[in-house]
C-alpha atoms as a PDB file:
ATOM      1  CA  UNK A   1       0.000   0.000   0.000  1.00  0.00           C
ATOM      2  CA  UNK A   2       2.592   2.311   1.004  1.00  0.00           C
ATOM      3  CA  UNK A   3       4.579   2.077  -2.236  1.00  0.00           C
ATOM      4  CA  UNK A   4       1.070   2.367  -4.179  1.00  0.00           C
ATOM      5  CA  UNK A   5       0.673   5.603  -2.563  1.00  0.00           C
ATOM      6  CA  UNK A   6       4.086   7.106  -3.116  1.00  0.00           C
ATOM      7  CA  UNK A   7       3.679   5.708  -6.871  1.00  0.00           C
ATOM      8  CA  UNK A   8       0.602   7.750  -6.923  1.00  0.00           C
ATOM      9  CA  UNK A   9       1.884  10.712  -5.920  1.00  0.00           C
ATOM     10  CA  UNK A  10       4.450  11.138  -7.802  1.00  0.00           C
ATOM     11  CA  UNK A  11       2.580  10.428 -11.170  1.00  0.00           C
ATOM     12  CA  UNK A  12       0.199  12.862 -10.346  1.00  0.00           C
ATOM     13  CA  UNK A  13       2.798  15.289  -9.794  1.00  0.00           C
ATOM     14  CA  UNK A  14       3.761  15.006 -13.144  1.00  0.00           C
ATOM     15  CA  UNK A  15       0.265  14.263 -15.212  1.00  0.00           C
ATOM     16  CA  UNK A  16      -1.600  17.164 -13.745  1.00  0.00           C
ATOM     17  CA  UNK A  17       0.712  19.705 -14.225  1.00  0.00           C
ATOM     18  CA  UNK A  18       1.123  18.726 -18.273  1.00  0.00           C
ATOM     19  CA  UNK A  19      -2.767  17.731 -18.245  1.00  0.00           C
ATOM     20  CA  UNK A  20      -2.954  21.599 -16.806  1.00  0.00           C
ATOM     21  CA  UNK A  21      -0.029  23.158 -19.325  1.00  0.00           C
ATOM     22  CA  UNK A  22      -1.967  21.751 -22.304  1.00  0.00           C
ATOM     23  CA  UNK A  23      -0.444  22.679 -25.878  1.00  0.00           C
ATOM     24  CA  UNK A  24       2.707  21.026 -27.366  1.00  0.00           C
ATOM     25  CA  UNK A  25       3.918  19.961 -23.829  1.00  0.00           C
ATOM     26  CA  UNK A  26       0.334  17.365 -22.952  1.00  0.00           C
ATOM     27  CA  UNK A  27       0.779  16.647 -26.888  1.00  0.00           C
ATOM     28  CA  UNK A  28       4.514  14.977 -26.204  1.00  0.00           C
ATOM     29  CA  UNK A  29       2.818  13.462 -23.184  1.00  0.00           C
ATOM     30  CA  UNK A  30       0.015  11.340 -24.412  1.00  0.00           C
ATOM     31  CA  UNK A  31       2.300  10.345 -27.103  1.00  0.00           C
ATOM     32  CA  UNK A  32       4.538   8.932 -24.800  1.00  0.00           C
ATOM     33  CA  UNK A  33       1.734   7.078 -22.715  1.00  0.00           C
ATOM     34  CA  UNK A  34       0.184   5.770 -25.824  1.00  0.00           C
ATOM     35  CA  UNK A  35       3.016   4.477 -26.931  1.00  0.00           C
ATOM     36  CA  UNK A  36       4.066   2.676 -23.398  1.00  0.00           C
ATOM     37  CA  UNK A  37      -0.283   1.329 -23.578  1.00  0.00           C
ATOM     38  CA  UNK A  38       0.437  -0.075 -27.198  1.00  0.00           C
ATOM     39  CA  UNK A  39       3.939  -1.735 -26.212  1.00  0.00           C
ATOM     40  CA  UNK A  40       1.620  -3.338 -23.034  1.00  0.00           C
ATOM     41  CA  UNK A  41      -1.140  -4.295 -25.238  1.00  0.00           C
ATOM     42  CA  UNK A  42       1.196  -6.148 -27.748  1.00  0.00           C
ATOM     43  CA  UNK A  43       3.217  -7.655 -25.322  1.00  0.00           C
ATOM     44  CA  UNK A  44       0.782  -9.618 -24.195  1.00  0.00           C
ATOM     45  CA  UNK A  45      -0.011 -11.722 -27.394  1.00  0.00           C
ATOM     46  CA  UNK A  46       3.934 -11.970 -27.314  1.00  0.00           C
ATOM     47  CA  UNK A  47       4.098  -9.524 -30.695  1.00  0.00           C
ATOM     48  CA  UNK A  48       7.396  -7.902 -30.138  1.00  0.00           C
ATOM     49  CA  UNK A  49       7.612  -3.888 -29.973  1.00  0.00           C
ATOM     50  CA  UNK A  50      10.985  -3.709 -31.706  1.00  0.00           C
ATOM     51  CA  UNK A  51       9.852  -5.805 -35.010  1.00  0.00           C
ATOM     52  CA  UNK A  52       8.275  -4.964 -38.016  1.00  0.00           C
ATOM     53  CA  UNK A  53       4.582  -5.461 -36.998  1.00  0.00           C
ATOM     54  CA  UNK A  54       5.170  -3.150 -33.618  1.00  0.00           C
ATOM     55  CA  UNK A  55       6.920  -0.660 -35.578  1.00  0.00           C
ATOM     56  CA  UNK A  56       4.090  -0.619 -38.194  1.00  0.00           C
ATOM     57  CA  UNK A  57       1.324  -0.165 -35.601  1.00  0.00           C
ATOM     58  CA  UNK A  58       3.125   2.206 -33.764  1.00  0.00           C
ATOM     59  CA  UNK A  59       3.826   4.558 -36.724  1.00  0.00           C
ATOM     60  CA  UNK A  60       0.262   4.269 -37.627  1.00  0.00           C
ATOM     61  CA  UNK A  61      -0.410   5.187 -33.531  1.00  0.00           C
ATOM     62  CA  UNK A  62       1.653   8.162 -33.867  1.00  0.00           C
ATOM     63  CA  UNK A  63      -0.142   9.063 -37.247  1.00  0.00           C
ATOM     64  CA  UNK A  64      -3.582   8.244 -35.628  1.00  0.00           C
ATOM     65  CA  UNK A  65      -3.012  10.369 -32.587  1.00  0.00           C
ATOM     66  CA  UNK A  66      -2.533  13.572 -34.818  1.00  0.00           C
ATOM     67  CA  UNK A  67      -4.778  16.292 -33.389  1.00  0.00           C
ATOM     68  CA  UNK A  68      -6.470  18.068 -35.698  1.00  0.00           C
ATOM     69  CA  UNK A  69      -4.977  21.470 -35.954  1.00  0.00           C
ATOM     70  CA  UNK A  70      -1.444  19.547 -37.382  1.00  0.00           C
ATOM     71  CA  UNK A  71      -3.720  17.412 -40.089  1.00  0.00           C
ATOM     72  CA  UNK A  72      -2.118  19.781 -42.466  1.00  0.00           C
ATOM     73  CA  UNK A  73       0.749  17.727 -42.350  1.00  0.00           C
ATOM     74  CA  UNK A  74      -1.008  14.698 -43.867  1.00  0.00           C
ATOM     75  CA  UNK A  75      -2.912  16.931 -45.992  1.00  0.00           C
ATOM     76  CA  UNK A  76       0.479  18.155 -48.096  1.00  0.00           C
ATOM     77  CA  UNK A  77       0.910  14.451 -48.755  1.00  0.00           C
ATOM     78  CA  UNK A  78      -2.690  13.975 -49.866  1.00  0.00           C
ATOM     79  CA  UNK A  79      -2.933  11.061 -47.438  1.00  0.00           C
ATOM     80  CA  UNK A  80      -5.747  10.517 -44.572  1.00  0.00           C
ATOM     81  CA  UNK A  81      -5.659   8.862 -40.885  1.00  0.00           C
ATOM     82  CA  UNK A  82      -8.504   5.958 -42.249  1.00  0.00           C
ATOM     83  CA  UNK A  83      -5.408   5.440 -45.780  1.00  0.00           C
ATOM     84  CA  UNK A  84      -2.664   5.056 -43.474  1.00  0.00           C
ATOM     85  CA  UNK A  85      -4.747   2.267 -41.507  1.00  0.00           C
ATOM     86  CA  UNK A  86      -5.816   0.462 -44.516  1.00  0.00           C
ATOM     87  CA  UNK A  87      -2.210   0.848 -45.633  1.00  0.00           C
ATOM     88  CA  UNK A  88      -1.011  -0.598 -42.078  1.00  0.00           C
ATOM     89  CA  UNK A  89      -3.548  -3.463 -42.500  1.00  0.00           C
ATOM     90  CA  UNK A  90      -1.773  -3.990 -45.795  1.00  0.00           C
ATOM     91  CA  UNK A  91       1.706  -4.498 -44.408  1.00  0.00           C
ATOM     92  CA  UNK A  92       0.637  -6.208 -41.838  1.00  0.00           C
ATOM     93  CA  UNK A  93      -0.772  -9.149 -44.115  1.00  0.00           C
ATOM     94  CA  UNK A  94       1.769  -9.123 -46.438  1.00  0.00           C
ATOM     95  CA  UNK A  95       3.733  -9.633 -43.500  1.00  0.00           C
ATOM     96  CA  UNK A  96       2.308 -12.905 -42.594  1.00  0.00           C
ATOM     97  CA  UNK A  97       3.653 -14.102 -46.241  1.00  0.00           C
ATOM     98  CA  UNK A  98       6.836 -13.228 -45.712  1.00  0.00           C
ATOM     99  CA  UNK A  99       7.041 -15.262 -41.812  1.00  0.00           C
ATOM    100  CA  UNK A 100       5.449 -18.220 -43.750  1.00  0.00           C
ATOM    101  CA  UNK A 101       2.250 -17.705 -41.071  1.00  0.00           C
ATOM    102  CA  UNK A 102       4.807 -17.765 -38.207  1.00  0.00           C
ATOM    103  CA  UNK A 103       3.122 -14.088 -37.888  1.00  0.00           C
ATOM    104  CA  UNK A 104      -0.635 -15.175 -38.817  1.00  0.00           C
ATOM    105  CA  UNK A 105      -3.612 -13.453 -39.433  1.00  0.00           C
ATOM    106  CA  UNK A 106      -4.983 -13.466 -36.083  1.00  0.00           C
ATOM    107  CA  UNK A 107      -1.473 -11.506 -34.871  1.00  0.00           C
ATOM    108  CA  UNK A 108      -2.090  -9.108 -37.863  1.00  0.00           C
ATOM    109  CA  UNK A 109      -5.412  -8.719 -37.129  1.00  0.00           C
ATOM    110  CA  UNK A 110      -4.676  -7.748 -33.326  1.00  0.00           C
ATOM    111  CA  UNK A 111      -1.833  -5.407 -33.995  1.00  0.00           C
ATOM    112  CA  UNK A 112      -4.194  -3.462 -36.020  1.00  0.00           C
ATOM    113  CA  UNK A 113      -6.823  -3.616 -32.887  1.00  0.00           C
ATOM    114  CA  UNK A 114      -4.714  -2.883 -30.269  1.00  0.00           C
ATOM    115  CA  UNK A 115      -3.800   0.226 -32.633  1.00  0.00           C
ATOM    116  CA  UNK A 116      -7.540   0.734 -32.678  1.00  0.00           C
ATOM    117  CA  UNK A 117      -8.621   0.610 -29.173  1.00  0.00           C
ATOM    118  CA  UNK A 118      -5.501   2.426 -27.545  1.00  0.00           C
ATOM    119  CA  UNK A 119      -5.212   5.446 -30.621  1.00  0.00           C
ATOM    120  CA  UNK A 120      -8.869   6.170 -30.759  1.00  0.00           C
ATOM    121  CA  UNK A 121      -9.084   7.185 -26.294  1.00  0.00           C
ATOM    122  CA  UNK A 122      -5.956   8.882 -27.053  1.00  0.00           C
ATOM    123  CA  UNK A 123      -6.716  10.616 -29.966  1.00  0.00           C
ATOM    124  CA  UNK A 124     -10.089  12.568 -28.291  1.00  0.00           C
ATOM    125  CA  UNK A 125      -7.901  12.946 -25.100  1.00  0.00           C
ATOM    126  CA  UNK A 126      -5.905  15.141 -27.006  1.00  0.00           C
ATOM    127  CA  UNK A 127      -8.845  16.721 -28.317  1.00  0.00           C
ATOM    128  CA  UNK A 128     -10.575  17.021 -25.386  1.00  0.00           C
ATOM    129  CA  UNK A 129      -8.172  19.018 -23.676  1.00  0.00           C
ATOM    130  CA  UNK A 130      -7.948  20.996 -26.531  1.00  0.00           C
ATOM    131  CA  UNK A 131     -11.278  22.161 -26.590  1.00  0.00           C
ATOM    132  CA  UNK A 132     -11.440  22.735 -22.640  1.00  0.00           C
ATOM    133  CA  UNK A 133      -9.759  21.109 -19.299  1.00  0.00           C
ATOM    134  CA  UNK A 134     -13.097  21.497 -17.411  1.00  0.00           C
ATOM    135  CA  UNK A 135     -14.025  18.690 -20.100  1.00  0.00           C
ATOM    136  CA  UNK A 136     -10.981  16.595 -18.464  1.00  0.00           C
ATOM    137  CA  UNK A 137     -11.701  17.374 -15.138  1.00  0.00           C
ATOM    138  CA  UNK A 138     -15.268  16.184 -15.645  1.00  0.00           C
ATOM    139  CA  UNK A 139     -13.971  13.046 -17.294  1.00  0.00           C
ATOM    140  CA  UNK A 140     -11.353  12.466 -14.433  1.00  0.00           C
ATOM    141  CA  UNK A 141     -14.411  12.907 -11.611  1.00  0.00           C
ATOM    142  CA  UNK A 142     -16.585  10.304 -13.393  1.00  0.00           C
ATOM    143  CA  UNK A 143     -13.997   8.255 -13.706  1.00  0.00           C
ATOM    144  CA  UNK A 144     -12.458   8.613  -9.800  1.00  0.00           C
ATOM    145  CA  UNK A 145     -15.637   8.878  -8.233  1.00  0.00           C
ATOM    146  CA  UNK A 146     -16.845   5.833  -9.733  1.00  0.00           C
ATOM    147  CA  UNK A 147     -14.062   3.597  -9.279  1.00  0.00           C
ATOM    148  CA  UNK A 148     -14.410   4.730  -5.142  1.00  0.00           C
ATOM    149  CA  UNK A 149     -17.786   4.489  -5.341  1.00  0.00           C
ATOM    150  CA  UNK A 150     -17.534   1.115  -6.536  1.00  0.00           C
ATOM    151  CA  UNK A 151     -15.286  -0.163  -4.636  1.00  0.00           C
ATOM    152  CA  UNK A 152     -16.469   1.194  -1.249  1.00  0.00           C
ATOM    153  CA  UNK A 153     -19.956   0.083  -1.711  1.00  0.00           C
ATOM    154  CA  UNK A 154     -19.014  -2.314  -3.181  1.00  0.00           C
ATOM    155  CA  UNK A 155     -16.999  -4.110  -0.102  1.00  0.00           C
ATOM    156  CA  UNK A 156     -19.531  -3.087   2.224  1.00  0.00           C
ATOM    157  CA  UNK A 157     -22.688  -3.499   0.499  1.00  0.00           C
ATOM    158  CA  UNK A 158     -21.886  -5.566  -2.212  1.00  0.00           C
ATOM    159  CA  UNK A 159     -23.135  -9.715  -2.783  1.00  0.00           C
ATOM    160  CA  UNK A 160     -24.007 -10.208  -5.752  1.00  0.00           C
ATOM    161  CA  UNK A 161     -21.405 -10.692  -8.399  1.00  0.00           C
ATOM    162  CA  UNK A 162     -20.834  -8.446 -11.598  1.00  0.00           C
ATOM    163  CA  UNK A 163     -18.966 -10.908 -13.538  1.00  0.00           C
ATOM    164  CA  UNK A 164     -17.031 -13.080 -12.298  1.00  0.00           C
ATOM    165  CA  UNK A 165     -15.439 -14.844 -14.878  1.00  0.00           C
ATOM    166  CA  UNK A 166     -13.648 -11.591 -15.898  1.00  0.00           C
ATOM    167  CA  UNK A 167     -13.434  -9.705 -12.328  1.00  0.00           C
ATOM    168  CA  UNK A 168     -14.618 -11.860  -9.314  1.00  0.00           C
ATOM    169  CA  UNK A 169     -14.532  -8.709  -6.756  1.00  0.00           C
ATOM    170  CA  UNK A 170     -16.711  -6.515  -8.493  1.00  0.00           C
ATOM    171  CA  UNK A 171     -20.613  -6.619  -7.346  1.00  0.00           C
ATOM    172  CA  UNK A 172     -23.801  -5.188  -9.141  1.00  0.00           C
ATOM    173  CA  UNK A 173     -23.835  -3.214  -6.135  1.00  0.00           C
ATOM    174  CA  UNK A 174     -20.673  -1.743  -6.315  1.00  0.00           C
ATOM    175  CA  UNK A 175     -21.234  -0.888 -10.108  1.00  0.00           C
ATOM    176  CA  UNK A 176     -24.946   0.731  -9.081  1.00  0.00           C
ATOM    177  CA  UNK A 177     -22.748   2.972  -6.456  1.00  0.00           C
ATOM    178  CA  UNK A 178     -19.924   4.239  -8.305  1.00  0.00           C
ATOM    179  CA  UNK A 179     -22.846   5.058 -10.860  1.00  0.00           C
ATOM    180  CA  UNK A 180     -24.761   7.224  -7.936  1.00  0.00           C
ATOM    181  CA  UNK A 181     -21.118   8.377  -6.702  1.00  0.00           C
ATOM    182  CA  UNK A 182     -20.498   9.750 -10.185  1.00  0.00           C
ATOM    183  CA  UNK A 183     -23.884  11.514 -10.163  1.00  0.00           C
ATOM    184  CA  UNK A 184     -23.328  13.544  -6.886  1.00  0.00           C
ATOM    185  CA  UNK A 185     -19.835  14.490  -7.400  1.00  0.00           C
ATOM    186  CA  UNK A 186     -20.837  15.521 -11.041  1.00  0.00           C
ATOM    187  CA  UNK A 187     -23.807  17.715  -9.665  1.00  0.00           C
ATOM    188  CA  UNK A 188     -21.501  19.153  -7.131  1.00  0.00           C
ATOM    189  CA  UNK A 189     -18.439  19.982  -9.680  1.00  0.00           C
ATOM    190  CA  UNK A 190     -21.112  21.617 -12.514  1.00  0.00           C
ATOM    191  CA  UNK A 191     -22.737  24.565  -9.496  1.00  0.00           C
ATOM    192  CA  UNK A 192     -19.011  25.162  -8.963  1.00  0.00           C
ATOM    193  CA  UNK A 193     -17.511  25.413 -12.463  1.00  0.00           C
ATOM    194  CA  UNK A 194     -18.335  26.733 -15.587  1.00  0.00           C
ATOM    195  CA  UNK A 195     -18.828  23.948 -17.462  1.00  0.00           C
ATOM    196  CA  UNK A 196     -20.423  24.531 -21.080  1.00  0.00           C
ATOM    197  CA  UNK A 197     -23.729  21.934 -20.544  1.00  0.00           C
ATOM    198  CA  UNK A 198     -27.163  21.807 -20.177  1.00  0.00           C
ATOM    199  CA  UNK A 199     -27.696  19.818 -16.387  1.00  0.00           C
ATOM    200  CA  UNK A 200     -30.635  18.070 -17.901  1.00  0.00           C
ATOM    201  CA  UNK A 201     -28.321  16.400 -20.371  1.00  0.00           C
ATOM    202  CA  UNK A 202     -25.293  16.165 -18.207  1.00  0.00           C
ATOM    203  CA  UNK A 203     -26.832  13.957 -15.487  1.00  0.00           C
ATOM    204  CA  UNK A 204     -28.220  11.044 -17.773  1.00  0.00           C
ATOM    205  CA  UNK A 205     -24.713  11.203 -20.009  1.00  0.00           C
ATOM    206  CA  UNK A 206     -23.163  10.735 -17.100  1.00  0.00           C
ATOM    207  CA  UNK A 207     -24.504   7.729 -15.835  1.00  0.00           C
ATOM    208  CA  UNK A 208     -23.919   6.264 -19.622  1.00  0.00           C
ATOM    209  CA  UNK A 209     -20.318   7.333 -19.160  1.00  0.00           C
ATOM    210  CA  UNK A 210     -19.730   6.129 -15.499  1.00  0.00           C
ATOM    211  CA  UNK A 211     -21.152   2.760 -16.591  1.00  0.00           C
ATOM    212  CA  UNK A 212     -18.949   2.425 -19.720  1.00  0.00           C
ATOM    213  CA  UNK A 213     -15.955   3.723 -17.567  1.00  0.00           C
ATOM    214  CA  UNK A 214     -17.112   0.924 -15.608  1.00  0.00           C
ATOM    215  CA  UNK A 215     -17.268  -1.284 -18.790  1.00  0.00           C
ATOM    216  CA  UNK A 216     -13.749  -0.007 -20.019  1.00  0.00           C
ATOM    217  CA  UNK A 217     -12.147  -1.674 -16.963  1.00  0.00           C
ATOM    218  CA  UNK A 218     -13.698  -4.973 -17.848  1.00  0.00           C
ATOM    219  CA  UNK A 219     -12.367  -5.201 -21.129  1.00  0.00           C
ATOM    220  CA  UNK A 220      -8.729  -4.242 -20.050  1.00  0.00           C
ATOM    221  CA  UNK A 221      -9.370  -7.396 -17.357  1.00  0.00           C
ATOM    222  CA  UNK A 222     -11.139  -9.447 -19.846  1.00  0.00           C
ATOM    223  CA  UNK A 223      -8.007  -9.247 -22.139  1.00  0.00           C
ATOM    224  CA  UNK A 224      -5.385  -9.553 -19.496  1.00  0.00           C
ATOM    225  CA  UNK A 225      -7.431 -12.636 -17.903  1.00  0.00           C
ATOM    226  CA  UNK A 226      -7.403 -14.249 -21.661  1.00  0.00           C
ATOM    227  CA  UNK A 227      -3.716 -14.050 -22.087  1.00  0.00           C
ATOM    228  CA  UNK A 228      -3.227 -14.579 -18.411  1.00  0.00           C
ATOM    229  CA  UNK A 229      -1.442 -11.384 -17.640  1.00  0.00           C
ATOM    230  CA  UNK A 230      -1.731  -9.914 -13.873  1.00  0.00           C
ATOM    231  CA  UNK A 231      -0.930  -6.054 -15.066  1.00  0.00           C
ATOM    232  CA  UNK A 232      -0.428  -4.513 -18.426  1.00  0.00           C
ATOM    233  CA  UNK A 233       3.299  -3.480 -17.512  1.00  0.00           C
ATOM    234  CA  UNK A 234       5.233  -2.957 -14.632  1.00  0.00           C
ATOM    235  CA  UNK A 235       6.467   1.102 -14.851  1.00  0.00           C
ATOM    236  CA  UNK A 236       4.097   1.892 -12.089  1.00  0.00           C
ATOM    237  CA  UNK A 237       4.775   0.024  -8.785  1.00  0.00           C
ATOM    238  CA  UNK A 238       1.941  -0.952  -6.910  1.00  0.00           C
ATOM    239  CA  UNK A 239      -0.458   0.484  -9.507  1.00  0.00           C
ATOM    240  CA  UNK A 240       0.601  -2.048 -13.021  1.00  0.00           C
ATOM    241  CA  UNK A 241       1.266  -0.263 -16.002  1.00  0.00           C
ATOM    242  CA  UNK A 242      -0.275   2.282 -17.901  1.00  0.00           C
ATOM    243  CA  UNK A 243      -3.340   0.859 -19.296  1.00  0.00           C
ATOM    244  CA  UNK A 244      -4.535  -0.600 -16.137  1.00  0.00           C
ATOM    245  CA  UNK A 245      -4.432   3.511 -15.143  1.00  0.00           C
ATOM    246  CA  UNK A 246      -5.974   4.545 -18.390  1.00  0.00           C
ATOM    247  CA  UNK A 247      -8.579   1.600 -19.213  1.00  0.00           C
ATOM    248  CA  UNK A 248     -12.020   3.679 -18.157  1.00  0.00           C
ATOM    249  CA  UNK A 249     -10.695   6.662 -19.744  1.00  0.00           C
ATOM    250  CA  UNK A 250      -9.927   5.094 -23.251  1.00  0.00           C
ATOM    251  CA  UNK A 251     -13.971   4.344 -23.527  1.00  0.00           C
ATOM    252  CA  UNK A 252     -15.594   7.951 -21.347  1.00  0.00           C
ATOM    253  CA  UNK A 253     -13.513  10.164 -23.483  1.00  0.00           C
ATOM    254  CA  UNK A 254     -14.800   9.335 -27.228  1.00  0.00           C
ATOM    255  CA  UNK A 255     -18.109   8.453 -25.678  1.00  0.00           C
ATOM    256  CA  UNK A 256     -18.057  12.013 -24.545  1.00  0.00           C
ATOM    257  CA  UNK A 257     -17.644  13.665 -27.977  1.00  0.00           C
ATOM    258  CA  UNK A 258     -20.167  10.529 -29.709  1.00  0.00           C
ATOM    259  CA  UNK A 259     -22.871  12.012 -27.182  1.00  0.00           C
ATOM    260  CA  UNK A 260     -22.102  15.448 -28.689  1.00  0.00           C
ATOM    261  CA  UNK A 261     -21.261  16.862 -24.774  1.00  0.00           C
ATOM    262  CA  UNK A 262     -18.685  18.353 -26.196  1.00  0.00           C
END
């Protein structure tokens, strides 16, 4: 516990200061922690970062995670983020040729996946910031005040099980109160901040994005559980690595911009 909460500290020491900076600095940043989710995510189908495959998907990452003011860049080279996936996929299947299905589809097909599901949180992280931190803030309260919620009411309230083929100490109960804990600490932070939203809409998106932060967690433990992996990494003692940090986020921020809050 005590090295979780030193661990802690010191990574929020240096993520809410660049979260808070913004520009070209929290640019750099996700970059850097996309990168470190993809090399987690790969690693644990055994696909090696330093090949061709992990250098393909994380050059398409980097390309993916382009915010939108710098798609000028791909513009001068008449190219577009959904071509340079479909050219990815490409190389990625001619790829399997060339190992003689030593690298087979299936590996192909998850490189280009885990590219997927770690660029496209990423991506509107980026743009979320970009547009407003009070957007961020909001995300990061959903997502904090539901994972305590959850796991308070859980342990004292909780007795029926969630699922527990995927994560035997989560409860229904425990998913209905970091839902409600979400709610209140929501309603609290929009009377105190000026956040761009109509409360009418806010509350019910909110309980859509608590659950799916909720959800977002599952899947990270559903694919760690399948390839029997305990953490994504190990560059956070105590906590894992940076997925099992960033899991909830990857599915609340796009869901945040698909239900046009933002």
């Amino acid at each position: 516990m005590k090295q979780r909460i030193i661990t802690g500290v010191l990574a929020a020491a240096l993520f809410i200061p660049v979260v808070w900076a913004g520009g070209l600095l929290f640019v750099i940043g996700t970059y850097f922690i996309a990168t470190v989710a993809l090399y987690e995510v790969l690693r644990m189908r055994s696909i090696q970062f330093r090949s061709i495959p992990g250098a393909i998907s994380m050059i398409t990452l980097w390309i993916f995670l382009l915010p939108i003011e710098y798609y000028e860049l791909l513009n001068q080279l008449n190219y577009s983020k959904i071509e340079t996936a479909l050219l990815s996929v490409l190389l990625l299947l001619v790829y399997t040729v060339l190992k003689k299905n030593r690298f087979t589809f299936d590996d192909a097909a998850f490189a280009v996946f885990a590219m997927l599901y770690v660029g496209i949180g990423f991506f509107y992280f980026i743009e979320t910031r970009n547009e407003d931190i009070l957007w961020v803030v909001y995300a990061l309260i959903i997502i904090w005040t539901t994972d305590s919620g959850a796991y308070f009411i859980g342990k004292s309230m909780g007795k029926r099980k969630l699922w527990p083929d995927i994560s035997p100490n989560k409860t229904v109960e425990g998913f209905i109160g970091g839902i409600l804990s979400a709610l209140v600490a929501v309603l609290v932070f929009y009377f105190i901040a000026p956040l761009d939203a109509i409360l009418w809409y806010l509350l019910p998106a909110t309980v859509v994005l608590s659950a799916f932060g909720q959800i977002g967690d599952l899947v990270e433990s559903a694919l760690k559980r399948h390839y029997g992996v305990k953490d994504s990494g190990n560059i956070l003692p105590g906590h894992g690595g940076l997925l099992d940090r960033f899991d909830s986020l990857l599915f609340v921020l796009p869901l945040m911009h698909i239900l046009q809050l933002i």
